[in-house]
C-alpha atoms as a PDB file:
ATOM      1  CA  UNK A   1       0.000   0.000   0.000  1.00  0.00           C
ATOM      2  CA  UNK A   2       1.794   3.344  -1.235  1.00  0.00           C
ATOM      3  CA  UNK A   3       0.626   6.909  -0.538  1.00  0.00           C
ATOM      4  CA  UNK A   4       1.515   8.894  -3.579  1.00  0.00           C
ATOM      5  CA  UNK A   5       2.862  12.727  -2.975  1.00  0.00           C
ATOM      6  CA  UNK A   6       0.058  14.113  -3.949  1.00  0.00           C
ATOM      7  CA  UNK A   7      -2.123  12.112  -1.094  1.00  0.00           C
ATOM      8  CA  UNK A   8       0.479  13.021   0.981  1.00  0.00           C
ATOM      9  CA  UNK A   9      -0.263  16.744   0.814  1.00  0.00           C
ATOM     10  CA  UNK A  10      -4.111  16.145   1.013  1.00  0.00           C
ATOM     11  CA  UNK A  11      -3.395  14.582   4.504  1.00  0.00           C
ATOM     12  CA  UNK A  12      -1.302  17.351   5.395  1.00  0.00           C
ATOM     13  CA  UNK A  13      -3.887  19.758   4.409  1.00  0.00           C
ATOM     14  CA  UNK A  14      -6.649  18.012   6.084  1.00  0.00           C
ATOM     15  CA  UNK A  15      -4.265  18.550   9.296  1.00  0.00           C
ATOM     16  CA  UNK A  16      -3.920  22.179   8.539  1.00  0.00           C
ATOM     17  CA  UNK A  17      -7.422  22.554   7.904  1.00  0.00           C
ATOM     18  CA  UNK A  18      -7.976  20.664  11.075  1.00  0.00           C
ATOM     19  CA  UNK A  19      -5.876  22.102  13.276  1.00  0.00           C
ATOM     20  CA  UNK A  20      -6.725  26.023  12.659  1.00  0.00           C
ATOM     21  CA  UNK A  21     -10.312  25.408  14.101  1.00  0.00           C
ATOM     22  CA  UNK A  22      -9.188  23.776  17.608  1.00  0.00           C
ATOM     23  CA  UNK A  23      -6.415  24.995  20.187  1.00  0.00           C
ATOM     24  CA  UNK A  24      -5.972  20.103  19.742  1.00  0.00           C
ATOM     25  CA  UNK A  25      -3.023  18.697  17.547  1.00  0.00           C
ATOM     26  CA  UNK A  26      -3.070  15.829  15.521  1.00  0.00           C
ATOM     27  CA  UNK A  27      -0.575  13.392  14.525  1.00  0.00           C
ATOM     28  CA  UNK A  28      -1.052  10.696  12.004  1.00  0.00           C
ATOM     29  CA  UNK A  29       1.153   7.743  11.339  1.00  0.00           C
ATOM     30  CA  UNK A  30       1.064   4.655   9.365  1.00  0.00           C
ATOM     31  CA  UNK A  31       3.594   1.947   9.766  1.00  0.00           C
ATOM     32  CA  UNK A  32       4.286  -1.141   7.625  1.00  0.00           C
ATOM     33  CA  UNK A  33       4.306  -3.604  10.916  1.00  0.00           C
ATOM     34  CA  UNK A  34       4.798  -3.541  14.367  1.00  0.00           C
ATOM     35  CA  UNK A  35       6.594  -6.661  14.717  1.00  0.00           C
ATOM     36  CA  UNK A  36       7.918  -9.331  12.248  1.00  0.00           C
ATOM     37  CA  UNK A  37       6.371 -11.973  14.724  1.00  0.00           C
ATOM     38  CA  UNK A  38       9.207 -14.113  14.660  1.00  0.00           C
ATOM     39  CA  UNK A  39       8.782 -14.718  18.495  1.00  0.00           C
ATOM     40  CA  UNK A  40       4.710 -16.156  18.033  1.00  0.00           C
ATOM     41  CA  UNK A  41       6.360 -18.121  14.796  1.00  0.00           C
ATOM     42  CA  UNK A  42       9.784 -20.282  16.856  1.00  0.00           C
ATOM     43  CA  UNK A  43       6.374 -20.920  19.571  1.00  0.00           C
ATOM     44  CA  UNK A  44       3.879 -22.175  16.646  1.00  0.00           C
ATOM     45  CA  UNK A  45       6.911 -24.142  15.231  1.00  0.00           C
ATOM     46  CA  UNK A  46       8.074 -25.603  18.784  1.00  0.00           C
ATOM     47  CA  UNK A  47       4.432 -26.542  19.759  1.00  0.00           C
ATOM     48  CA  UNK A  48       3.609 -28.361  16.625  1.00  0.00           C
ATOM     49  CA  UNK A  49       7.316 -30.157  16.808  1.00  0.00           C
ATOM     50  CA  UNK A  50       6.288 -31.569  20.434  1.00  0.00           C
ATOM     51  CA  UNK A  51       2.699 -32.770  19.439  1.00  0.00           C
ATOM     52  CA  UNK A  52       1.574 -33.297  16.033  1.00  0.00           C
ATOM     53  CA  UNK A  53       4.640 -36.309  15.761  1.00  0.00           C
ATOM     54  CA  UNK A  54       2.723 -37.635  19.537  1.00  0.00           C
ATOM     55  CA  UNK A  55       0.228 -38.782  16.787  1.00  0.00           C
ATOM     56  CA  UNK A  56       2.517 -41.141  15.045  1.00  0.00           C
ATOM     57  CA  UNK A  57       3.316 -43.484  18.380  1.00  0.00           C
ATOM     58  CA  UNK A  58      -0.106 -44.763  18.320  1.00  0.00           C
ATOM     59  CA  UNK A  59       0.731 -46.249  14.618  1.00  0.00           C
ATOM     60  CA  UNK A  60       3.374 -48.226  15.520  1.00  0.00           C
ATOM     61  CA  UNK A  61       6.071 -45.338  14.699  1.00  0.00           C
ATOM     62  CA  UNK A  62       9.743 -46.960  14.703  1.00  0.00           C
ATOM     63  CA  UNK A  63      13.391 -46.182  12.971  1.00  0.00           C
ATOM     64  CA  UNK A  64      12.144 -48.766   9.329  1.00  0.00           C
ATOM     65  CA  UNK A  65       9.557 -45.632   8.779  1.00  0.00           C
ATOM     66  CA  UNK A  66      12.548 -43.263   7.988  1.00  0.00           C
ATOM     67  CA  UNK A  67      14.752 -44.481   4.775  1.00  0.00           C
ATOM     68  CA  UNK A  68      18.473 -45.210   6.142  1.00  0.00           C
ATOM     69  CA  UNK A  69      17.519 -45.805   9.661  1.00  0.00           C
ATOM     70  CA  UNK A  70      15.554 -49.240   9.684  1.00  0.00           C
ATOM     71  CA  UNK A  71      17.155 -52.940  10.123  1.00  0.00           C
ATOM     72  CA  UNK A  72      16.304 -55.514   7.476  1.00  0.00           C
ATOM     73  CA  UNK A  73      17.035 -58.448  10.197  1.00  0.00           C
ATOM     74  CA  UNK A  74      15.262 -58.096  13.640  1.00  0.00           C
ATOM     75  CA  UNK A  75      17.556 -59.395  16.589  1.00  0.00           C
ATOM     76  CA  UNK A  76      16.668 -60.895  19.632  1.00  0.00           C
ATOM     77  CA  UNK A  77      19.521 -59.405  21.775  1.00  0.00           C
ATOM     78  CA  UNK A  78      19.807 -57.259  24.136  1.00  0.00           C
ATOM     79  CA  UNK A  79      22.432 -54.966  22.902  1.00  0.00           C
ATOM     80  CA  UNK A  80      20.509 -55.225  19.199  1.00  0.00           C
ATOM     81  CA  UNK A  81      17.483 -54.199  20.828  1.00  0.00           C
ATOM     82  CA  UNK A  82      19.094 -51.339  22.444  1.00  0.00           C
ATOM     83  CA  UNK A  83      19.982 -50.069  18.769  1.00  0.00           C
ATOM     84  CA  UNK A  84      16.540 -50.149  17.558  1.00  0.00           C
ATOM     85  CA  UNK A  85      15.550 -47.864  20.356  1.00  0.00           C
ATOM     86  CA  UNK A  86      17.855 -45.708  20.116  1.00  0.00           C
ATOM     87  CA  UNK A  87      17.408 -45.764  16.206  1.00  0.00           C
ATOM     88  CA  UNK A  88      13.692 -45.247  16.743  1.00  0.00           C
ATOM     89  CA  UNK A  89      14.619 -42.290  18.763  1.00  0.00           C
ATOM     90  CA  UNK A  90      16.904 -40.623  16.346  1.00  0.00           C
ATOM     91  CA  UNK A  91      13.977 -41.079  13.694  1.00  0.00           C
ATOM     92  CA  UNK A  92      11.517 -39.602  16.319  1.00  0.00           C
ATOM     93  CA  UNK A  93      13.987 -36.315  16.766  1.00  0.00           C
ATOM     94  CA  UNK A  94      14.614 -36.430  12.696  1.00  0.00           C
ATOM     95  CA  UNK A  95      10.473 -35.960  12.376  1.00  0.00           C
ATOM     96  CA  UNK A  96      10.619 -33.299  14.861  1.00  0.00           C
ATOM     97  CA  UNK A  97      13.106 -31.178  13.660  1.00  0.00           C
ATOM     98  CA  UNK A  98      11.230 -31.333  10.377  1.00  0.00           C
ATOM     99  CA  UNK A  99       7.812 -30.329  11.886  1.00  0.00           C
ATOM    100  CA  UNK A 100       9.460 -27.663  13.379  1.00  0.00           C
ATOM    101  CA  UNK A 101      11.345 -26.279  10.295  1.00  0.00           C
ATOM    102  CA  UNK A 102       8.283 -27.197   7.971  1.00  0.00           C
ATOM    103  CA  UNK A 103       5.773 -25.115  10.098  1.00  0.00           C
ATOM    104  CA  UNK A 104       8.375 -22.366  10.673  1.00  0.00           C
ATOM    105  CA  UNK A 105       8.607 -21.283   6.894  1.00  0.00           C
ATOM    106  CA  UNK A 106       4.531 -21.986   6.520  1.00  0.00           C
ATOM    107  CA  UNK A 107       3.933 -19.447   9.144  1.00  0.00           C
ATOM    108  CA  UNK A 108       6.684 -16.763   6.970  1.00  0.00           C
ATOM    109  CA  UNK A 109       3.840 -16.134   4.803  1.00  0.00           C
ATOM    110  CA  UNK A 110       1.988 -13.248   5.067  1.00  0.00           C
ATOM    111  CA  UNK A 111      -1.693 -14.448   6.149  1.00  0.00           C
ATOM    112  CA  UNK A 112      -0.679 -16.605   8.052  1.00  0.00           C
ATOM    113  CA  UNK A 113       1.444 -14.836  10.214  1.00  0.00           C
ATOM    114  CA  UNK A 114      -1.069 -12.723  10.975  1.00  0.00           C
ATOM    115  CA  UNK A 115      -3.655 -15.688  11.475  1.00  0.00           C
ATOM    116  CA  UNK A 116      -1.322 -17.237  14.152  1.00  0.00           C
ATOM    117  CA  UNK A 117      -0.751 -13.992  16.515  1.00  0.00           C
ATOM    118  CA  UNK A 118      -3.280 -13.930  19.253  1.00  0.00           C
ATOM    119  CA  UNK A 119      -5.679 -10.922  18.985  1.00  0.00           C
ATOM    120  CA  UNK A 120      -5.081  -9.648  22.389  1.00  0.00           C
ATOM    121  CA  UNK A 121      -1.048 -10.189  21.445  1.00  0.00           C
ATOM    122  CA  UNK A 122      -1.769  -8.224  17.987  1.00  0.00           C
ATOM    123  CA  UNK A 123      -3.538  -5.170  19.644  1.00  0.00           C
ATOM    124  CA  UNK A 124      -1.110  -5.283  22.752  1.00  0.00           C
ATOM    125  CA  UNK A 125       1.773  -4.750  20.525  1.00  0.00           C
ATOM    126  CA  UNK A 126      -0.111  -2.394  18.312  1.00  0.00           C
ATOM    127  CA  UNK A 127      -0.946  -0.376  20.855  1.00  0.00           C
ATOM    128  CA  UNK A 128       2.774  -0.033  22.675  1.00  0.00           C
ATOM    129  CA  UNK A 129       3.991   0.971  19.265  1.00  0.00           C
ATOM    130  CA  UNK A 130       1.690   3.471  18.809  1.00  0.00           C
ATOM    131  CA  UNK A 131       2.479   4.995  22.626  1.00  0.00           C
ATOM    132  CA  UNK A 132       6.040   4.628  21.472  1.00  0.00           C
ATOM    133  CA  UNK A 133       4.999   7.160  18.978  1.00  0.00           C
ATOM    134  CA  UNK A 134       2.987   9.149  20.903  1.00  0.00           C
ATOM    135  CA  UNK A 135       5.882   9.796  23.612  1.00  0.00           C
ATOM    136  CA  UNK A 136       8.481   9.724  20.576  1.00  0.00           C
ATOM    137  CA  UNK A 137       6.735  13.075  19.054  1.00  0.00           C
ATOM    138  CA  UNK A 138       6.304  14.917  22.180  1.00  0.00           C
ATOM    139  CA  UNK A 139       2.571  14.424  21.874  1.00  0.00           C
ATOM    140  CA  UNK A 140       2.172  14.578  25.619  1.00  0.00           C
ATOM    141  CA  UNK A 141       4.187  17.600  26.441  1.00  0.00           C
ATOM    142  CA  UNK A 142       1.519  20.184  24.065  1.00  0.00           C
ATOM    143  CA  UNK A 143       0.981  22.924  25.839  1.00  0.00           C
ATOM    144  CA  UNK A 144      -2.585  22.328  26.792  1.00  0.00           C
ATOM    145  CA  UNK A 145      -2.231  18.117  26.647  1.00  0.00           C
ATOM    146  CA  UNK A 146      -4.710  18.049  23.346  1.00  0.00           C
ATOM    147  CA  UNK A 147      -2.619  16.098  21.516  1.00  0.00           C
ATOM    148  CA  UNK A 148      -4.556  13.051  19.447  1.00  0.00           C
ATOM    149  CA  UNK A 149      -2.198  10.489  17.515  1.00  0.00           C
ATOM    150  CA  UNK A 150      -4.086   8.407  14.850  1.00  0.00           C
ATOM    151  CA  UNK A 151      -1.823   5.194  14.236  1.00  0.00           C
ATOM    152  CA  UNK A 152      -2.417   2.284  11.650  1.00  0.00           C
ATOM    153  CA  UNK A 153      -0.250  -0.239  11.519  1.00  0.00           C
ATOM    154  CA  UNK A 154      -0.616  -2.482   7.885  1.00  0.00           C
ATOM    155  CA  UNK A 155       0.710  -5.607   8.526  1.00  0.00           C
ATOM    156  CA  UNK A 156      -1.430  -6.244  11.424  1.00  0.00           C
ATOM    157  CA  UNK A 157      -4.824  -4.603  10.330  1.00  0.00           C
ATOM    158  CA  UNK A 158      -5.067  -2.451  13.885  1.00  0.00           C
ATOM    159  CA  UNK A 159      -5.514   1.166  13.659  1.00  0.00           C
ATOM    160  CA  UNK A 160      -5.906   3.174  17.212  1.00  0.00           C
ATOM    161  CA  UNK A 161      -6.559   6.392  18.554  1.00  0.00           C
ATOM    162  CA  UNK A 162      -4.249   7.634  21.548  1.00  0.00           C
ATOM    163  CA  UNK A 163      -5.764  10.874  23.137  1.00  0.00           C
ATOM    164  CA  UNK A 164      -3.835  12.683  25.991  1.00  0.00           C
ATOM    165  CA  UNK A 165      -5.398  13.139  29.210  1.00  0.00           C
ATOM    166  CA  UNK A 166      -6.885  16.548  28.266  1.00  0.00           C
ATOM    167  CA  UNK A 167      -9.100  15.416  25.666  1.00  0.00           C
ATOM    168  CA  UNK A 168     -10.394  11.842  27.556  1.00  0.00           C
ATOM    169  CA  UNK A 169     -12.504  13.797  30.559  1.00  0.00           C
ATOM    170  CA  UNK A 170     -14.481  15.884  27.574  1.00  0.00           C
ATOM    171  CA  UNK A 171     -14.608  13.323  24.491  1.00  0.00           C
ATOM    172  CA  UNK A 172     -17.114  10.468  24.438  1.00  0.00           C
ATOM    173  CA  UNK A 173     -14.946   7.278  23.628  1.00  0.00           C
ATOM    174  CA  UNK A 174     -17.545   5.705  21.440  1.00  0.00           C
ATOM    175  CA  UNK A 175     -16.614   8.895  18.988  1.00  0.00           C
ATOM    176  CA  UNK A 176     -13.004   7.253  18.484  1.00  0.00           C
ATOM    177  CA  UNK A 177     -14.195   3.913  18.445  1.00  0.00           C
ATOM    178  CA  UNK A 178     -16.740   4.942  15.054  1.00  0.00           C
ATOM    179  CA  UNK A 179     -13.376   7.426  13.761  1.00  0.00           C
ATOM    180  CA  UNK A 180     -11.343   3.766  13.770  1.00  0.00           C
ATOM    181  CA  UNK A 181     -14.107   1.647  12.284  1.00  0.00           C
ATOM    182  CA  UNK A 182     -13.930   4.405   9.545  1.00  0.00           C
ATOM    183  CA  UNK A 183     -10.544   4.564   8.809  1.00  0.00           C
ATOM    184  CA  UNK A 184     -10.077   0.468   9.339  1.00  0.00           C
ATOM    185  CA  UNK A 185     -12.670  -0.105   6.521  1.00  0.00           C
ATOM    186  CA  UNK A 186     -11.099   2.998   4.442  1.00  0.00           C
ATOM    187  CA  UNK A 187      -7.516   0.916   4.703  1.00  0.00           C
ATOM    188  CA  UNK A 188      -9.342  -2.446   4.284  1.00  0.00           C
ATOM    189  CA  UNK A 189     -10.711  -0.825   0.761  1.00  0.00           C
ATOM    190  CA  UNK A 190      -6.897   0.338  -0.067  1.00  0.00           C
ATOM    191  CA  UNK A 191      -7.983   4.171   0.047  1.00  0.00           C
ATOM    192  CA  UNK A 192      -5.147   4.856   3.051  1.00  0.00           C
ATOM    193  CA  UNK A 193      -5.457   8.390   2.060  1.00  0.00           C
ATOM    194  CA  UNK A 194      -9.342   8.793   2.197  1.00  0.00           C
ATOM    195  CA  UNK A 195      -9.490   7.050   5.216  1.00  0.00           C
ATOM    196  CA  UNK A 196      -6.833   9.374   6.968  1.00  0.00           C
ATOM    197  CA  UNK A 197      -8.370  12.618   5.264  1.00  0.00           C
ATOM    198  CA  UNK A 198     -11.777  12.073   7.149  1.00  0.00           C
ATOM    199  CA  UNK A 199     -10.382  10.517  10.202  1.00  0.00           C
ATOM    200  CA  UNK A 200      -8.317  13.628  10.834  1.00  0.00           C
ATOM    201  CA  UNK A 201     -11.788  16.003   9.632  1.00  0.00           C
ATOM    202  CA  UNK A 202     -13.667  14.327  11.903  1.00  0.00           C
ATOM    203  CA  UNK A 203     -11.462  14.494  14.436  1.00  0.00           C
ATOM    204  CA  UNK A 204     -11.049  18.047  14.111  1.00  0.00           C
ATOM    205  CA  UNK A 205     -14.887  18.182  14.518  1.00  0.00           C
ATOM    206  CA  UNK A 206     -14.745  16.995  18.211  1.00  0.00           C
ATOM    207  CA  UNK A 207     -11.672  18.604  18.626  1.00  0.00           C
ATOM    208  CA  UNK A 208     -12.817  22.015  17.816  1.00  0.00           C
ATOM    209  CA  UNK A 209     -16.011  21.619  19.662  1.00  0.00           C
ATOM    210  CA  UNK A 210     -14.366  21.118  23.393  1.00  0.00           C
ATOM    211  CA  UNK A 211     -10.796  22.539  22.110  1.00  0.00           C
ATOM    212  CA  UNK A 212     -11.312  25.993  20.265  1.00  0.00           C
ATOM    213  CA  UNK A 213      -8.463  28.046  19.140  1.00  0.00           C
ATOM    214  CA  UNK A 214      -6.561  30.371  21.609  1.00  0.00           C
ATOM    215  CA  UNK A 215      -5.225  33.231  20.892  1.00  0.00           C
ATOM    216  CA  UNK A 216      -1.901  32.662  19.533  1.00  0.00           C
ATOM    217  CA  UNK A 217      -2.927  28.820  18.284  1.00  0.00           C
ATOM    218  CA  UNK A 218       0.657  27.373  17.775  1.00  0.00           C
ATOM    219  CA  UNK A 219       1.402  24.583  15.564  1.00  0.00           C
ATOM    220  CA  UNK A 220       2.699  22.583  17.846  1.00  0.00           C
ATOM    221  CA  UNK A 221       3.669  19.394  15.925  1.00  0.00           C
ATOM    222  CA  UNK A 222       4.256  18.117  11.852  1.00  0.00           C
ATOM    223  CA  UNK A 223       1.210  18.076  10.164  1.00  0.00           C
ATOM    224  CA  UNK A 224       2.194  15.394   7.386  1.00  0.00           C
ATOM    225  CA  UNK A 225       1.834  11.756   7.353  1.00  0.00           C
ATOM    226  CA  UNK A 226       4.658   9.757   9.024  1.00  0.00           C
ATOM    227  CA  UNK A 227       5.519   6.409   7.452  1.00  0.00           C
ATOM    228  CA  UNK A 228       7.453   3.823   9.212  1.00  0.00           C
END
């Protein structure tokens, strides 16, 4: 998903626009992904590598399943039987290690790395990126803490509103939670600059109505779009 220059600008005009009406600032950013997941993936990969190959003892699972590693002559003694178990073993480990590599570089593609993260994991990590930002661009240091940071982050289809503390005792919650619906279904429709254009008009709206202009009205903060 690219944003041209020219959709650029009409975000940063929508800010501008925005902005001039309420005493609030507004910061939007859109990154790629939060996390490339590789944590969730070695966890997938390690469960599967412990119990889908539990379902192969059941069937009579020894070393003779695996080419190289079965006896053509059974033998009755002790040591001999020693060797098959530990051959069985080896073949056991060998069918591991290949569950676990095999699901590792299913769970590399796209869809499904985003099918195997958790939901509460997804929006957890979303939402510490997004107060990584938030901190990172001095939202919360404004001079009347009215700073509102509008984050979407691609990869793991999760876009959040962080408000600072001077806009949460005034601004109905439910009015962020329809702004991210918006914007979510904007992105989902590959129209990242719509979406952003009436999230931030919109959120001027609410901003301007508790948050007018005072009298010197400073901008405050960068009114384009950041991209990480």
């Amino acid at each position: 998903m690219k944003i041209r220059p020219e959709d650029q600008a009409r975000i940063a005009e929508a800010i501008a626009r925005a902005e001039a009406t309420t005493s609030g600032e507004i910061i939007c950013v859109l990154a790629r992904r939060v996390s490339d997941w590789r944590d969730v993936a070695l966890a997938w990969a390690a469960a599967a590598a412990l119990v889908l190959p539990l379902g192969l003892i059941p069937l009579g699972f020894d070393a003779s399943w695996l080419p190289g590693l079965g006896a053509n002559w059974e033998a009755a003694h002790t040591a001999a039987r020693d060797l098959t178990v530990g051959r069985t073993l080896a073949a056991y480990g060998i069918v591991q290690a290949a569950v676990f590599l095999s699901t590792l570089l299913i769970l590399q593609l796209p869809p499904l790395r985003r099918w195997m993260v958790p939901t509460p994991l997804r929006r957890t990590r979303v939402h510490r990126a997004a107060m990584e930002q938030f901190l990172g661009h001095g939202i919360h240091v404004t001079e009347n803490r009215t700073g509102v940071l509008i984050y979407a982050a691609l990869s793991e289809h999760v876009v959040e509103v962080v408000a600072d503390k001077g806009i949460h005792a005034k601004v109905d919650p439910e009015l962020w939670g329809e702004l991210i619906a918006e914007l979510a279904l904007d992105l989902k429709r590959n129209r990242p600059a719509d979406g952003f254009v009436r999230a931030v008009e919109r959120c001027g709206v609410v901003l301007a109505e508790h948050f007018p202009p005072g009298a010197m009205n400073r901008d405050e903060l960068p009114n384009h779009l950041i991209q990480l």
